[in-house]
PDB file of N, CA and C in Angstrom:
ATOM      1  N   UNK A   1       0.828  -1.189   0.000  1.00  0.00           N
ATOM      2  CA  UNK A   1       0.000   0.000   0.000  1.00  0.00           C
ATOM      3  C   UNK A   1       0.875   1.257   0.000  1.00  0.00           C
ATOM      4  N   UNK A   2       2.260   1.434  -1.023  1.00  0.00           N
ATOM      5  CA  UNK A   2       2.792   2.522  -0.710  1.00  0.00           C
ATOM      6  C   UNK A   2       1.770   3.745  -1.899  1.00  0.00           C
ATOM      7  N   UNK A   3       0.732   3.270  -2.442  1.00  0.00           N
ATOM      8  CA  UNK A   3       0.537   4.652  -3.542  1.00  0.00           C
ATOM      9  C   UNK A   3      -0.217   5.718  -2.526  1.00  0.00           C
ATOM     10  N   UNK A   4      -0.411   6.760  -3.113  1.00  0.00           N
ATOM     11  CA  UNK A   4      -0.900   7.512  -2.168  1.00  0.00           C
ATOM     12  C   UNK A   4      -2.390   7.331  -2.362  1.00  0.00           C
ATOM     13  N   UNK A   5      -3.328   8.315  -0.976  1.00  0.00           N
ATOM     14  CA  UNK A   5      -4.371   7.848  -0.688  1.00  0.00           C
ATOM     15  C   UNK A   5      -5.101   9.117  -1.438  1.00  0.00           C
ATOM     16  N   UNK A   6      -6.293   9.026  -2.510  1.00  0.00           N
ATOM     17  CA  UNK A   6      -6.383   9.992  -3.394  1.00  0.00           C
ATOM     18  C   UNK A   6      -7.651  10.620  -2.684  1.00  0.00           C
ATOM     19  N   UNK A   7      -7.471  11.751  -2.775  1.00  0.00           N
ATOM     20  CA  UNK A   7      -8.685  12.835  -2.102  1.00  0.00           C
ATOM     21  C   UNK A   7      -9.520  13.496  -2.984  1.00  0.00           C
ATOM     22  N   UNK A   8     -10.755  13.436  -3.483  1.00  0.00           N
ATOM     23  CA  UNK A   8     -11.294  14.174  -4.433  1.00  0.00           C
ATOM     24  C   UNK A   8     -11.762  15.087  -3.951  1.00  0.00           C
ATOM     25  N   UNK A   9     -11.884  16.800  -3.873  1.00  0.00           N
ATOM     26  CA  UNK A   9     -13.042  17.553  -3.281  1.00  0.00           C
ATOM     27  C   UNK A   9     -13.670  17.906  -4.452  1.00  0.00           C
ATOM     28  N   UNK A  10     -14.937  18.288  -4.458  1.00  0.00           N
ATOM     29  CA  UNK A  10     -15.952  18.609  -5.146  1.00  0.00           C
ATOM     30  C   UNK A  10     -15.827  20.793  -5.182  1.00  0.00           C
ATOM     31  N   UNK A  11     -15.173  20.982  -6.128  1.00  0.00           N
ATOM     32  CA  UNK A  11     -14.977  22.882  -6.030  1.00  0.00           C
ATOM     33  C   UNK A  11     -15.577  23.475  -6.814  1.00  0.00           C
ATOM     34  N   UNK A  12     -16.111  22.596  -8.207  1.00  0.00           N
ATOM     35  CA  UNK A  12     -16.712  22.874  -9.302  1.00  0.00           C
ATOM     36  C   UNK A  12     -18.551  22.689  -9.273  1.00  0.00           C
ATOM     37  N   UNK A  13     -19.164  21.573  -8.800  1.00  0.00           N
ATOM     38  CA  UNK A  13     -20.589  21.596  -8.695  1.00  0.00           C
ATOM     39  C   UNK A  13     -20.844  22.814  -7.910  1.00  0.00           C
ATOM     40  N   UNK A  14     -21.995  23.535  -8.638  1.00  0.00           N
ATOM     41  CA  UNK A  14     -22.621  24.451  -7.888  1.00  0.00           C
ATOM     42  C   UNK A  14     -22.728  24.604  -6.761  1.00  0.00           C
ATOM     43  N   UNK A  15     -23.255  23.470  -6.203  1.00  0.00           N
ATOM     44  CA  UNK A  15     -23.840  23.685  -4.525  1.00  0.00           C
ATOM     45  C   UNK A  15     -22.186  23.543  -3.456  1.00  0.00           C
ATOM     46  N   UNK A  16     -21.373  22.593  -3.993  1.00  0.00           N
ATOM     47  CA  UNK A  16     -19.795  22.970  -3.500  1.00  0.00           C
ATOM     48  C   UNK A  16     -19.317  24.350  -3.663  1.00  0.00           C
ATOM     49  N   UNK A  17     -19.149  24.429  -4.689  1.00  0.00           N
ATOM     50  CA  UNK A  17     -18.585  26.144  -5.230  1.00  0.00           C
ATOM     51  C   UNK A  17     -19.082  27.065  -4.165  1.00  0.00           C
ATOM     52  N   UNK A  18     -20.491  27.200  -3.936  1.00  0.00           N
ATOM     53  CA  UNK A  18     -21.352  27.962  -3.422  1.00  0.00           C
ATOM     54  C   UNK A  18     -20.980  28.093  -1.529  1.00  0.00           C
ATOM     55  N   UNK A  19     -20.644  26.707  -1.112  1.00  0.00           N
ATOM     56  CA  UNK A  19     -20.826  26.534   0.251  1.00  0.00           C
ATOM     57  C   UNK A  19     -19.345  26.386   0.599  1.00  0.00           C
ATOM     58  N   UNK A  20     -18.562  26.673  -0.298  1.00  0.00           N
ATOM     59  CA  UNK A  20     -17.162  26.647   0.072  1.00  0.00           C
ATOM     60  C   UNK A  20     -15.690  25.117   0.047  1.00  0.00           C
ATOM     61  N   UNK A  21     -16.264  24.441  -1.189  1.00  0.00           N
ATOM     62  CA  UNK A  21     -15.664  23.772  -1.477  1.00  0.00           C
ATOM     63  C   UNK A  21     -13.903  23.973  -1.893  1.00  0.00           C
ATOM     64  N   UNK A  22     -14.144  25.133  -2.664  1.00  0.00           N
ATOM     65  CA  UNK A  22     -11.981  25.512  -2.810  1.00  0.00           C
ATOM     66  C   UNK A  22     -11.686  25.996  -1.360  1.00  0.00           C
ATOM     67  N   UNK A  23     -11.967  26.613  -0.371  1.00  0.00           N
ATOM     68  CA  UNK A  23     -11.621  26.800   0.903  1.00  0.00           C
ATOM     69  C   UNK A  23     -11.160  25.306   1.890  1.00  0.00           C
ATOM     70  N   UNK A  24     -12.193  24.265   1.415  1.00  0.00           N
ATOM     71  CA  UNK A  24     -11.856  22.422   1.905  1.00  0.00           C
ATOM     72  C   UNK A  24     -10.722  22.191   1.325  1.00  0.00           C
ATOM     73  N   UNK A  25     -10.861  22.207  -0.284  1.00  0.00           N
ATOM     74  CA  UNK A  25      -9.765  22.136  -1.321  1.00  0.00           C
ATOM     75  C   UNK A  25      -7.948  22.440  -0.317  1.00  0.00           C
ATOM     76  N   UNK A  26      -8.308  23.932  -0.378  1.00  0.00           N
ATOM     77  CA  UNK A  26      -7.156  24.753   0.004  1.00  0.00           C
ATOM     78  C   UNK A  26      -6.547  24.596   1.520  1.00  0.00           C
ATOM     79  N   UNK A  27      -7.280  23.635   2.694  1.00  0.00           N
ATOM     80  CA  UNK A  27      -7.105  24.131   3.905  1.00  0.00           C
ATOM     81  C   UNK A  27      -6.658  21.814   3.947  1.00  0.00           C
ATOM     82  N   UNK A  28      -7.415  21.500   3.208  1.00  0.00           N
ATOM     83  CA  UNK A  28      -6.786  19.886   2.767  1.00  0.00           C
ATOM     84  C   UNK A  28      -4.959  19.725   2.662  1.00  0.00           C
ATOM     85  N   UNK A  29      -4.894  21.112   1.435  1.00  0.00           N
ATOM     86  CA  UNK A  29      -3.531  20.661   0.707  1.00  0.00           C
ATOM     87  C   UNK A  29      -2.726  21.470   1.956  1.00  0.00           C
ATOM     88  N   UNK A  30      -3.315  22.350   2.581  1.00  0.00           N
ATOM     89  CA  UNK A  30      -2.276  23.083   3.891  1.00  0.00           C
ATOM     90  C   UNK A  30      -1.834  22.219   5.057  1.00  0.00           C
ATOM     91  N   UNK A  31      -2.993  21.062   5.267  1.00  0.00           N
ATOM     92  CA  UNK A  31      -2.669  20.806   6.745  1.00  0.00           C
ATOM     93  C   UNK A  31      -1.884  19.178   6.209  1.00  0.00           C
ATOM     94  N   UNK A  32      -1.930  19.285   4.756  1.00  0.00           N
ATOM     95  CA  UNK A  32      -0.930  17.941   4.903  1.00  0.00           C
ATOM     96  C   UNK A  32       0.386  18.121   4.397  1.00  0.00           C
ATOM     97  N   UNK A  33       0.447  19.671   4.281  1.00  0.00           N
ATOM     98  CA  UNK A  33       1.972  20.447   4.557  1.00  0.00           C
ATOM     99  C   UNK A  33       2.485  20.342   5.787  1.00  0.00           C
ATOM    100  N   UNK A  34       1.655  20.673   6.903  1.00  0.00           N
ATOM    101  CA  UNK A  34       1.410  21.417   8.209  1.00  0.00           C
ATOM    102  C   UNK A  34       1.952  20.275   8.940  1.00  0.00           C
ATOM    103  N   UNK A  35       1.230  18.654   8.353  1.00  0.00           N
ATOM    104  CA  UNK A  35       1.108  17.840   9.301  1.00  0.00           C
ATOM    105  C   UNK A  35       2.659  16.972   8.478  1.00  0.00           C
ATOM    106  N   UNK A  36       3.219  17.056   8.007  1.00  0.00           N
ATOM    107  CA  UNK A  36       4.151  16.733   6.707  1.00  0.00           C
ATOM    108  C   UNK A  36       3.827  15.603   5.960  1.00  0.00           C
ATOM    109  N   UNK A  37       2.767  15.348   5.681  1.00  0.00           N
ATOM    110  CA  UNK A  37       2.277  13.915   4.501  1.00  0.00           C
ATOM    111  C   UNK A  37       2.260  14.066   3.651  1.00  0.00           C
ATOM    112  N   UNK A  38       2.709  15.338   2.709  1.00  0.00           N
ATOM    113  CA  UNK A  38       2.657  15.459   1.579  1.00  0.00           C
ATOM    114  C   UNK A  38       2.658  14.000   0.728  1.00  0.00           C
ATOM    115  N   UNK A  39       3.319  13.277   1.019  1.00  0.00           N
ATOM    116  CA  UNK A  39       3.603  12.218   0.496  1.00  0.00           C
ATOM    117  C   UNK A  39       2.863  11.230   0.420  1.00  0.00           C
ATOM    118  N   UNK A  40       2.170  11.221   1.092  1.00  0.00           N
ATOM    119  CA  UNK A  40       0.735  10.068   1.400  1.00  0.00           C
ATOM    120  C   UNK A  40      -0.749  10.505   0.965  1.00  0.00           C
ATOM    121  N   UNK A  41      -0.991  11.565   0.552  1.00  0.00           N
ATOM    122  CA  UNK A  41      -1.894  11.910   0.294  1.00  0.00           C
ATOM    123  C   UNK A  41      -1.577  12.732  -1.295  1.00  0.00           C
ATOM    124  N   UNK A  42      -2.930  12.273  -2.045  1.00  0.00           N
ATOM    125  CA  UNK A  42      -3.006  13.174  -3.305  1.00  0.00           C
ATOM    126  C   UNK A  42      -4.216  14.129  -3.673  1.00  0.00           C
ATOM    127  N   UNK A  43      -4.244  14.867  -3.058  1.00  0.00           N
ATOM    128  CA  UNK A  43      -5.690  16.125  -3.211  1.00  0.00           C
ATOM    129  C   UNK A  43      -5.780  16.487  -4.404  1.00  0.00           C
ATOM    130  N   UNK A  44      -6.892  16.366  -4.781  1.00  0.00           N
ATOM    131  CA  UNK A  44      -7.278  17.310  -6.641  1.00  0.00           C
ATOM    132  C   UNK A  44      -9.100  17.606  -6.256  1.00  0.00           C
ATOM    133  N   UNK A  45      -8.913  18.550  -6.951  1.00  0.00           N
ATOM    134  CA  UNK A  45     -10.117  19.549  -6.908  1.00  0.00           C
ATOM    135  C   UNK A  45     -10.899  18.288  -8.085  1.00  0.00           C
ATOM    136  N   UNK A  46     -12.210  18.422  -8.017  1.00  0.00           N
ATOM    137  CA  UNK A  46     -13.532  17.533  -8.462  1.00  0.00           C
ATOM    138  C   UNK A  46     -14.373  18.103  -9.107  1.00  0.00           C
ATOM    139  N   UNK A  47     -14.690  17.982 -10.541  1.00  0.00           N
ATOM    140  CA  UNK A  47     -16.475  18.238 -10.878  1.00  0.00           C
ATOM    141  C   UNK A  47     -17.208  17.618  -9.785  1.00  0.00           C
ATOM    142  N   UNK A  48     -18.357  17.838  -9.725  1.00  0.00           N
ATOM    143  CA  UNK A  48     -19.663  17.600  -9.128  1.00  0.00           C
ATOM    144  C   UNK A  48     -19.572  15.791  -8.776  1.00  0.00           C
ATOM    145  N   UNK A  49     -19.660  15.745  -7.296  1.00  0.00           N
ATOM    146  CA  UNK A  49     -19.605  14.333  -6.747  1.00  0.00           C
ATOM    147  C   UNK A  49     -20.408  13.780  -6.271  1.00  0.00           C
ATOM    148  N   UNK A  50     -21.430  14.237  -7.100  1.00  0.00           N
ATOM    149  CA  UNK A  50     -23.023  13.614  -6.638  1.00  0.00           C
ATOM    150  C   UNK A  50     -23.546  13.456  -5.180  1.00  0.00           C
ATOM    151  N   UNK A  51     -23.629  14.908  -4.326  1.00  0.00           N
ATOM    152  CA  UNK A  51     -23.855  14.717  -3.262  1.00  0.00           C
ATOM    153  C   UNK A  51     -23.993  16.063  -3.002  1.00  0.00           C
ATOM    154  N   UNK A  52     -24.657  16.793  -3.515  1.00  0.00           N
ATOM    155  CA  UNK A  52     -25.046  18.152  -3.824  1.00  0.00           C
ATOM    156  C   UNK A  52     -25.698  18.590  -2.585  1.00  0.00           C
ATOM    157  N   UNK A  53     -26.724  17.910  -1.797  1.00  0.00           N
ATOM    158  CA  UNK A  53     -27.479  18.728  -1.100  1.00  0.00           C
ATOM    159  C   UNK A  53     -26.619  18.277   0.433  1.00  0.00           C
ATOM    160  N   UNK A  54     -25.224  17.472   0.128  1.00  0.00           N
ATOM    161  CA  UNK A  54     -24.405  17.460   1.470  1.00  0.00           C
ATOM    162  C   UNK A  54     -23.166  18.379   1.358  1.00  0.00           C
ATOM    163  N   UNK A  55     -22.826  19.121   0.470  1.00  0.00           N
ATOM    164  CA  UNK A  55     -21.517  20.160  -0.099  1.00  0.00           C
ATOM    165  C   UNK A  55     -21.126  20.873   0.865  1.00  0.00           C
ATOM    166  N   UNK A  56     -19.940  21.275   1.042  1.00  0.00           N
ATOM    167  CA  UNK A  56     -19.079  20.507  -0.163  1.00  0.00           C
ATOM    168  C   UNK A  56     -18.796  19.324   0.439  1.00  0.00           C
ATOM    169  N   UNK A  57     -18.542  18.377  -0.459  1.00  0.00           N
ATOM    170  CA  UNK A  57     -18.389  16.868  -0.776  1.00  0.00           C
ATOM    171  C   UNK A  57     -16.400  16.601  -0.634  1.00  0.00           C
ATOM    172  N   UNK A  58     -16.385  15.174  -0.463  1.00  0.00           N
ATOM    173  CA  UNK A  58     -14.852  15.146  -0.286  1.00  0.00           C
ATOM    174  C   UNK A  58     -15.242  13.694  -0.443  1.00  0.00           C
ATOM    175  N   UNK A  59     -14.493  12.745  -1.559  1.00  0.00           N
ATOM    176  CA  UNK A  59     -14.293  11.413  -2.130  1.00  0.00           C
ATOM    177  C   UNK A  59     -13.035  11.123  -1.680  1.00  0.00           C
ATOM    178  N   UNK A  60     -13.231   9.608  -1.250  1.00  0.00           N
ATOM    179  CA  UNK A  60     -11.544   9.150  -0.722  1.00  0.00           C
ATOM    180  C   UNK A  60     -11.542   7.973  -1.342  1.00  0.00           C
ATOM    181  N   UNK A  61     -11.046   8.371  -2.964  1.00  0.00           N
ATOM    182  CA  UNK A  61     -10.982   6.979  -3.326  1.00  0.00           C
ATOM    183  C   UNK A  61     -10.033   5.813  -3.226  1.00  0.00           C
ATOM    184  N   UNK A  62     -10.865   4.464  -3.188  1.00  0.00           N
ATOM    185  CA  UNK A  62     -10.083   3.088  -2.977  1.00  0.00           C
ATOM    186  C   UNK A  62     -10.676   2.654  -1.528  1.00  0.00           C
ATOM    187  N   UNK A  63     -10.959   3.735  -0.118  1.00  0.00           N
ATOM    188  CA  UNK A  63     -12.033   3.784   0.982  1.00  0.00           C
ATOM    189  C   UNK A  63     -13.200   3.263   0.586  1.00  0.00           C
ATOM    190  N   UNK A  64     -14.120   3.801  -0.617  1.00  0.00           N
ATOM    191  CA  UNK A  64     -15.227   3.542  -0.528  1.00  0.00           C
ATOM    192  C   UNK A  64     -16.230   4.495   0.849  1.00  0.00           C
ATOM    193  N   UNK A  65     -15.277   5.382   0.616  1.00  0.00           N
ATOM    194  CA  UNK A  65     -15.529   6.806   1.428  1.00  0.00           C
ATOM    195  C   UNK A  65     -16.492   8.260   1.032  1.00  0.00           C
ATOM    196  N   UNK A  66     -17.078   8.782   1.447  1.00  0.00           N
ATOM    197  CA  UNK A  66     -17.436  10.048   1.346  1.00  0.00           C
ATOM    198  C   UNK A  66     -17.613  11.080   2.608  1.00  0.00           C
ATOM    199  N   UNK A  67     -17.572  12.069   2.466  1.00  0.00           N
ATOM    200  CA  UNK A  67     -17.561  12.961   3.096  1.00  0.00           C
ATOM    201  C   UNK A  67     -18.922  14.117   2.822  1.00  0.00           C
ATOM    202  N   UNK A  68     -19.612  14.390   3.562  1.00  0.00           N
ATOM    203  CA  UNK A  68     -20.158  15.665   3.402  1.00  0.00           C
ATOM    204  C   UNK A  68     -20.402  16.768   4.171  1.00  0.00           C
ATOM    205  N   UNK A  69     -20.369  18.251   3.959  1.00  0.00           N
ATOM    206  CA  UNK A  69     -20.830  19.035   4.621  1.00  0.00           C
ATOM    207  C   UNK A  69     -19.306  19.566   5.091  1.00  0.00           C
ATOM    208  N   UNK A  70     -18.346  19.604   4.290  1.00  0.00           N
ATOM    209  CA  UNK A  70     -16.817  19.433   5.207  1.00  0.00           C
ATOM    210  C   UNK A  70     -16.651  20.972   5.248  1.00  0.00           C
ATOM    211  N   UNK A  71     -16.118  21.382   6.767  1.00  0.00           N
ATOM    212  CA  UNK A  71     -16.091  22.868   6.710  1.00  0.00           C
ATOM    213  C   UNK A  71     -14.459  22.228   6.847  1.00  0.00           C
ATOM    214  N   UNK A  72     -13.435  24.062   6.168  1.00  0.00           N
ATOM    215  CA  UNK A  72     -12.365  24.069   6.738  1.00  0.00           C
ATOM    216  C   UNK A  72     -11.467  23.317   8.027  1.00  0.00           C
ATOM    217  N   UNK A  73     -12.368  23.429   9.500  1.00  0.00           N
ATOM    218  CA  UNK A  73     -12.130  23.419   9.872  1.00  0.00           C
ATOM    219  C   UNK A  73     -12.070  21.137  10.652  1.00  0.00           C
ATOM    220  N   UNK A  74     -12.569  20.378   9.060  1.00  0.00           N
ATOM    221  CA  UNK A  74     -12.191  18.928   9.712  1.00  0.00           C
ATOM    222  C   UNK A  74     -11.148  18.508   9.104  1.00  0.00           C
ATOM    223  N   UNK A  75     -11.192  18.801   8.108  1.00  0.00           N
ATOM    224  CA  UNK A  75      -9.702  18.397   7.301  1.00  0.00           C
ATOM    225  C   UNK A  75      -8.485  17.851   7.813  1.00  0.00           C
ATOM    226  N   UNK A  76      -7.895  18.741   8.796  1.00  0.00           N
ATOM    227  CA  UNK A  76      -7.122  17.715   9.895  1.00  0.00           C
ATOM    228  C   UNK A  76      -7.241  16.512  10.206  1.00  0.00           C
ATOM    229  N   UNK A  77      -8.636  16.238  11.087  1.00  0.00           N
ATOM    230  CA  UNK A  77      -9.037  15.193  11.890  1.00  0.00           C
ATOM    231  C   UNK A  77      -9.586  14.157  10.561  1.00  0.00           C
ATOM    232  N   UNK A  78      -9.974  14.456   9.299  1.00  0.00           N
ATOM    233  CA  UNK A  78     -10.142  13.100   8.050  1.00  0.00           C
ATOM    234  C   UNK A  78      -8.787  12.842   7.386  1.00  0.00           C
ATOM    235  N   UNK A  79      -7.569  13.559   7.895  1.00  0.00           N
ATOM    236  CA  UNK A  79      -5.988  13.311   7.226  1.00  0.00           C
ATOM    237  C   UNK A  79      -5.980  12.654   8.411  1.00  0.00           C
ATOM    238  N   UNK A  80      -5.796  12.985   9.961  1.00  0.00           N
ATOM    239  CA  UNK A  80      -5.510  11.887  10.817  1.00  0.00           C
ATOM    240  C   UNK A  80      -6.377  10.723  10.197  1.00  0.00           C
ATOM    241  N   UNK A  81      -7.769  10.548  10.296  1.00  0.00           N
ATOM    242  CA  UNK A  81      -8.095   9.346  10.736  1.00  0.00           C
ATOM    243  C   UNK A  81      -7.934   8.349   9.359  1.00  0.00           C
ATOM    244  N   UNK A  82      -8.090   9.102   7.943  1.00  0.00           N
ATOM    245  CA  UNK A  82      -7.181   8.295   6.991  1.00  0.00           C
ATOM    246  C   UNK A  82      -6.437   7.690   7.104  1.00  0.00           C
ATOM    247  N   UNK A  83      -5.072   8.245   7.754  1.00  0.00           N
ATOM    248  CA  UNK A  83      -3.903   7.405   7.878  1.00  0.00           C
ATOM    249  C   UNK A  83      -4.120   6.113   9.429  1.00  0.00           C
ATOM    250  N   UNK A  84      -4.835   6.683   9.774  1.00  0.00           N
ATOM    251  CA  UNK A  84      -5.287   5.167  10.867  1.00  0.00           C
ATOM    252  C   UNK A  84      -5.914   4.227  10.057  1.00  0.00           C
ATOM    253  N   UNK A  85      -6.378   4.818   9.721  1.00  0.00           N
ATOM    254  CA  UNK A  85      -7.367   3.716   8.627  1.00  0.00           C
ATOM    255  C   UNK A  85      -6.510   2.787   7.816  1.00  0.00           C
ATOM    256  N   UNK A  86      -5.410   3.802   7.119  1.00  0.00           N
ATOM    257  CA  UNK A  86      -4.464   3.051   6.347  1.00  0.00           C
ATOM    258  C   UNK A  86      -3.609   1.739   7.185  1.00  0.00           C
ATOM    259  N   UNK A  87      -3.432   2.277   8.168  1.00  0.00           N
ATOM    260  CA  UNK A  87      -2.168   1.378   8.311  1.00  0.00           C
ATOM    261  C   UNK A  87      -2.877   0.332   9.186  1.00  0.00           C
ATOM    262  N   UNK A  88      -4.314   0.537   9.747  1.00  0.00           N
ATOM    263  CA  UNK A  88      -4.948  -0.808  10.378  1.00  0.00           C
ATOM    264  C   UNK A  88      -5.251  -1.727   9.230  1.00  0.00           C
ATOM    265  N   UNK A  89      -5.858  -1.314   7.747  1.00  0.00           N
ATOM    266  CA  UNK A  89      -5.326  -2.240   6.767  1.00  0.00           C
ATOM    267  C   UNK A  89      -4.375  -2.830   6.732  1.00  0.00           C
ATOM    268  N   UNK A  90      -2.797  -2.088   6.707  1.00  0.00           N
ATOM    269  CA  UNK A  90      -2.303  -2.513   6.244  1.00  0.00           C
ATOM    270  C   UNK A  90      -1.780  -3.627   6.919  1.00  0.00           C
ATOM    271  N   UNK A  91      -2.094  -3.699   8.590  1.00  0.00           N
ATOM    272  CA  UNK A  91      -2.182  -4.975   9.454  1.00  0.00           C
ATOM    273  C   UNK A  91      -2.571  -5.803   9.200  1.00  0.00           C
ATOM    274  N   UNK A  92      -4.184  -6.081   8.642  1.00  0.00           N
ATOM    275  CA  UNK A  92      -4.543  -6.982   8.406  1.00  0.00           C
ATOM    276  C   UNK A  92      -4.430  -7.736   7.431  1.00  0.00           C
ATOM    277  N   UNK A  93      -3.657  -6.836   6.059  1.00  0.00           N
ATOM    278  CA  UNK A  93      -3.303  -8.035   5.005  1.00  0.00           C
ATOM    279  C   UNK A  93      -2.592  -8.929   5.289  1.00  0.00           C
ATOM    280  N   UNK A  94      -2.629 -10.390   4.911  1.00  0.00           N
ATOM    281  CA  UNK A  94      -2.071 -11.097   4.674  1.00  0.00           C
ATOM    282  C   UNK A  94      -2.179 -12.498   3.301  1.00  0.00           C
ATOM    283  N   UNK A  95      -0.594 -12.414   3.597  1.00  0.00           N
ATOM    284  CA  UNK A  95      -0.089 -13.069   2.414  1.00  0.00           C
ATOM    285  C   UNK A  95      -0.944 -14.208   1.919  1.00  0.00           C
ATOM    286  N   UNK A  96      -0.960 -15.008   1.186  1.00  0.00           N
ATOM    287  CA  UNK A  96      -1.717 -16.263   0.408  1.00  0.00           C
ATOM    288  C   UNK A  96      -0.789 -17.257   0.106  1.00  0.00           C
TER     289      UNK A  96
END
């Protein structure tokens, strides 16, 4: 599991745009400066992620994840609990 863990935010659908989706976007790619993961994580801004009336929206694909309603201020605490997430996977694989 070394690829990185891909982050979609939604900045482009209306109801994101509107409720502050590039601010999620922008405060995503800061705190995994902040927190130094650059490396583990891949953030890219999203057309419309079908989840309009929860915006802005945040996709974690390969999770089988979504996010809605994300203000600035969780972004931190879904980069922590990602990487918990990751590496309790990565416990449980085993070989064949």
């Amino acid at each position: 599991m070394s690829s990185k863990i891909k982050v979609l935010v939604c900045t482009e659908g209306k109801h994101c745009r509107k409720k502050g989706g590039k601010d999620v976007y922008c405060r995503l790619a800061e705190q995994c400066q902040t927190l130094g993961v650059e490396d583990k994580f891949s953030i890219k801004k999203s057309d419309c992620l079908g989840r309009c009336g929860r915006g802005p929206a945040v996709k974690i694909k390969g999770f089988k994840l979504a996010y809605g309603r994300v203000e600035p201020g969780d972004c931190k605490s879904i980069l922590k609990n990602l990487l918990k997430a990751r590496k309790a996977l990565k416990r449980e694989l085993v070989k064949s």
